[in-house]
Protein backbone atom coordinates (compact mmCIF):
# COMPACT_ATOMS: atom_id res chain seq x y z
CA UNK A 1 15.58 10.30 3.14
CA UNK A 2 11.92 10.08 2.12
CA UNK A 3 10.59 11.39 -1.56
CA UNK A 4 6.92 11.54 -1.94
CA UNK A 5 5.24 12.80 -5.38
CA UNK A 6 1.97 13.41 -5.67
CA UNK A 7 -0.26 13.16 -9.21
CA UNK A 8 -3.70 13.87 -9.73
CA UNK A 9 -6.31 16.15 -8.36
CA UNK A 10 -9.72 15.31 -6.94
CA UNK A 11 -10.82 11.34 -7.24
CA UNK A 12 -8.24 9.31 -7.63
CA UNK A 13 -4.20 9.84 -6.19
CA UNK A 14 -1.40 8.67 -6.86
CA UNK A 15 1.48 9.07 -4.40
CA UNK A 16 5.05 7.63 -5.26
CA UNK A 17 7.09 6.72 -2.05
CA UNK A 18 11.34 6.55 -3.14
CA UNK A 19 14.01 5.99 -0.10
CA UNK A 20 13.65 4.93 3.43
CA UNK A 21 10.46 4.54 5.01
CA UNK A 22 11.57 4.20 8.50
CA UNK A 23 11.00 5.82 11.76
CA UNK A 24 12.63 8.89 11.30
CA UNK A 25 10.36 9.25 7.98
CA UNK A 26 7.10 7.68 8.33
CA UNK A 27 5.75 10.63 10.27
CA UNK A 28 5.96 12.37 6.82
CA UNK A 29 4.18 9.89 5.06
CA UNK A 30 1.69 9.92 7.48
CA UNK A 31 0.87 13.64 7.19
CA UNK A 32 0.36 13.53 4.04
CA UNK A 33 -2.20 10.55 3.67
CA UNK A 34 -3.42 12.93 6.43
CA UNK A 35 -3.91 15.84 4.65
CA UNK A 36 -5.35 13.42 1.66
CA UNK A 37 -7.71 12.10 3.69
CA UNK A 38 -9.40 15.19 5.44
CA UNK A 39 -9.33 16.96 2.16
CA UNK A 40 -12.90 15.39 1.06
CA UNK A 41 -12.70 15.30 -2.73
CA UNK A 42 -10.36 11.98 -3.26
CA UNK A 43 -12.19 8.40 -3.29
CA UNK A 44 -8.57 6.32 -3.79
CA UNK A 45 -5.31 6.61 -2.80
CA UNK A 46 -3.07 4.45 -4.99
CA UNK A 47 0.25 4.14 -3.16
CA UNK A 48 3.80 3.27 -5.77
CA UNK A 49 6.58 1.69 -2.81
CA UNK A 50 8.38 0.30 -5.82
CA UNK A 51 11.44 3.04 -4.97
CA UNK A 52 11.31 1.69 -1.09
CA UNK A 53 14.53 1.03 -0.14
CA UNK A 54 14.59 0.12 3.60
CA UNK A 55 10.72 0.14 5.29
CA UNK A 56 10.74 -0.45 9.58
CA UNK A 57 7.96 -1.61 11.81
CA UNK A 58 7.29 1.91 11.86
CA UNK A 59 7.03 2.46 8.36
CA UNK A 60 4.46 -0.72 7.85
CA UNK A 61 2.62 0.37 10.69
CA UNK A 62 1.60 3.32 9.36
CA UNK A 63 0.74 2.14 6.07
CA UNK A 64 -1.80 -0.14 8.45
CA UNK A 65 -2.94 2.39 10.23
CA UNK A 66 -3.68 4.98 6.67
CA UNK A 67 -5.46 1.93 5.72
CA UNK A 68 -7.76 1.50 8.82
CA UNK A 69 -9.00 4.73 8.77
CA UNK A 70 -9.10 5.32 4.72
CA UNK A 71 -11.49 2.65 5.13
CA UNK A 72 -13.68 4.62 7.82
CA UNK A 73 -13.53 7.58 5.81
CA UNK A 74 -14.84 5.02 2.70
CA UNK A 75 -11.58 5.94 0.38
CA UNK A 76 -10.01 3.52 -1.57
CA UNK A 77 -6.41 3.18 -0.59
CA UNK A 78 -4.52 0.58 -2.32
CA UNK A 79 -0.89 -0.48 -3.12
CA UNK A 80 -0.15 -0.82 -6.74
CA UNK A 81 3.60 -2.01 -6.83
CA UNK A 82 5.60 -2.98 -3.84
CA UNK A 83 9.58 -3.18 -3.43
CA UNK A 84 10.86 -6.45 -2.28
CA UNK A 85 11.48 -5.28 0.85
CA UNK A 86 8.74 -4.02 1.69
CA UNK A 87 6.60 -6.76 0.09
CA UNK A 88 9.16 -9.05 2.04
CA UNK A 89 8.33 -6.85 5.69
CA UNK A 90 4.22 -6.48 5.20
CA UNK A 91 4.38 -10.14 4.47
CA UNK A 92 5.94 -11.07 7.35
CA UNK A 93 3.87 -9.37 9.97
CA UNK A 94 1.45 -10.89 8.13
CA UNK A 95 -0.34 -7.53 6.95
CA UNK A 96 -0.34 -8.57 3.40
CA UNK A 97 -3.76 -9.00 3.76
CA UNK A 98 -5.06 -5.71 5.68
CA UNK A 99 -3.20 -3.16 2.77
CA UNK A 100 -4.35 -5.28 -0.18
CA UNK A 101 -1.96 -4.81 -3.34
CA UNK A 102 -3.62 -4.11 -6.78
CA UNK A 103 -3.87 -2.41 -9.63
CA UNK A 104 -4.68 0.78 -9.97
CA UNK A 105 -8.45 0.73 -10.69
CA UNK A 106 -9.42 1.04 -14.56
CA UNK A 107 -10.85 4.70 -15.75
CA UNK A 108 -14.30 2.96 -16.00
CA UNK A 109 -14.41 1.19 -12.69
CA UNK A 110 -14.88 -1.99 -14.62
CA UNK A 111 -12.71 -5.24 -14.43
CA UNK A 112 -11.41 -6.04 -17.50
CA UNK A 113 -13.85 -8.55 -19.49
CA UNK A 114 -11.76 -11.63 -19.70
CA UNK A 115 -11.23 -11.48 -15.96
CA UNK A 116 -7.22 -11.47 -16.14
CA UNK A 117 -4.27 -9.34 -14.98
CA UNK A 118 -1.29 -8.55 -16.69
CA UNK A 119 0.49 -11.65 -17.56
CA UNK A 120 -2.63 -13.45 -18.11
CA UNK A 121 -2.77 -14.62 -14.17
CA UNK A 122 -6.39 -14.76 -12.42
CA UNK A 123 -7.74 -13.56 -9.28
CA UNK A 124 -6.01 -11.37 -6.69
CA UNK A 125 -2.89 -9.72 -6.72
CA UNK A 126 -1.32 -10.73 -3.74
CA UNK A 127 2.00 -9.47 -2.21
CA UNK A 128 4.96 -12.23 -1.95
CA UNK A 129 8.22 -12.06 -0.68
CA UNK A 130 11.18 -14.85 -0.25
CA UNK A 131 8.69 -16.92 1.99
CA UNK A 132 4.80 -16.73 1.35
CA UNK A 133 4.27 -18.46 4.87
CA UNK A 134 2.99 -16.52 7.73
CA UNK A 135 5.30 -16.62 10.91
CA UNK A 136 4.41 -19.50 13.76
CA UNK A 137 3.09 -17.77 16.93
CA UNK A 138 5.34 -17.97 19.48
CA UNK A 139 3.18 -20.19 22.41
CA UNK A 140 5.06 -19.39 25.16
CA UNK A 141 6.33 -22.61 26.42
């Protein structure tokens, strides 16, 4: 089972994913970004998959795919906590870096002034799982 909340209005969304985002449940996940997307009025889609319990090849692909085409339509969508497995799945298809994880941007659109995130860390929040490698390409010998 799949629970998706919603907050916010026009601008900026925030959409809370709980439960399995697997094959049998991505394609409501999906329809929603959807339905985000075409509405016109938001600029960012901040996505919580902190309560992701299980996520499938399915599930990260269409997290890819809401990407690649918030992107085209120039909206902002971003991940702003991750559950280990998912962060442990996106990182190894290697896919960390096409659905970026970050913060949900500040109400002024401004970074904060020393620079830092939370915990006093610099530059990038990046996603990690049990092995920050990417997989070897298989080369077919």
């Amino acid at each position: 089972m799949l629970d998706l909340q919603i907050t916010g209005g026009s601008g900026i969304v925030d959409v809370s994913v709980r439960g399995e985002l697997v094959m049998d449940h991505a394609p409501g996940l999906r329809s929603l970004l959807t339905a985000l997307l075409n509405r016109g009025d938001v600029t960012g889609i901040c996505l919580d998959l902190s309560g992701v319990t299980v996520i499938d090849a399915a599930g990260a692909g269409t997290l890819i795919v809401a990407h690649r085409i918030a992107t085209n339509a120039r909206v902002d969508l971003r991940l702003t906590a991750v559950s280990a497995p998912a962060a442990e799945l996106l990182t190894l298809m290697a896919s960390a870096d096409l659905v970026p994880v970050r913060r949900r941007p500040r109400p002024t659109g401004r970074p904060p002034p020393d620079g830092t995130r939370p915990g006093g860390t610099r530059g990038p929040a990046r996603v990690s799982g049990p092995t920050s490698r990417r997989p070897r390409r298989w080369s077919g010998r």
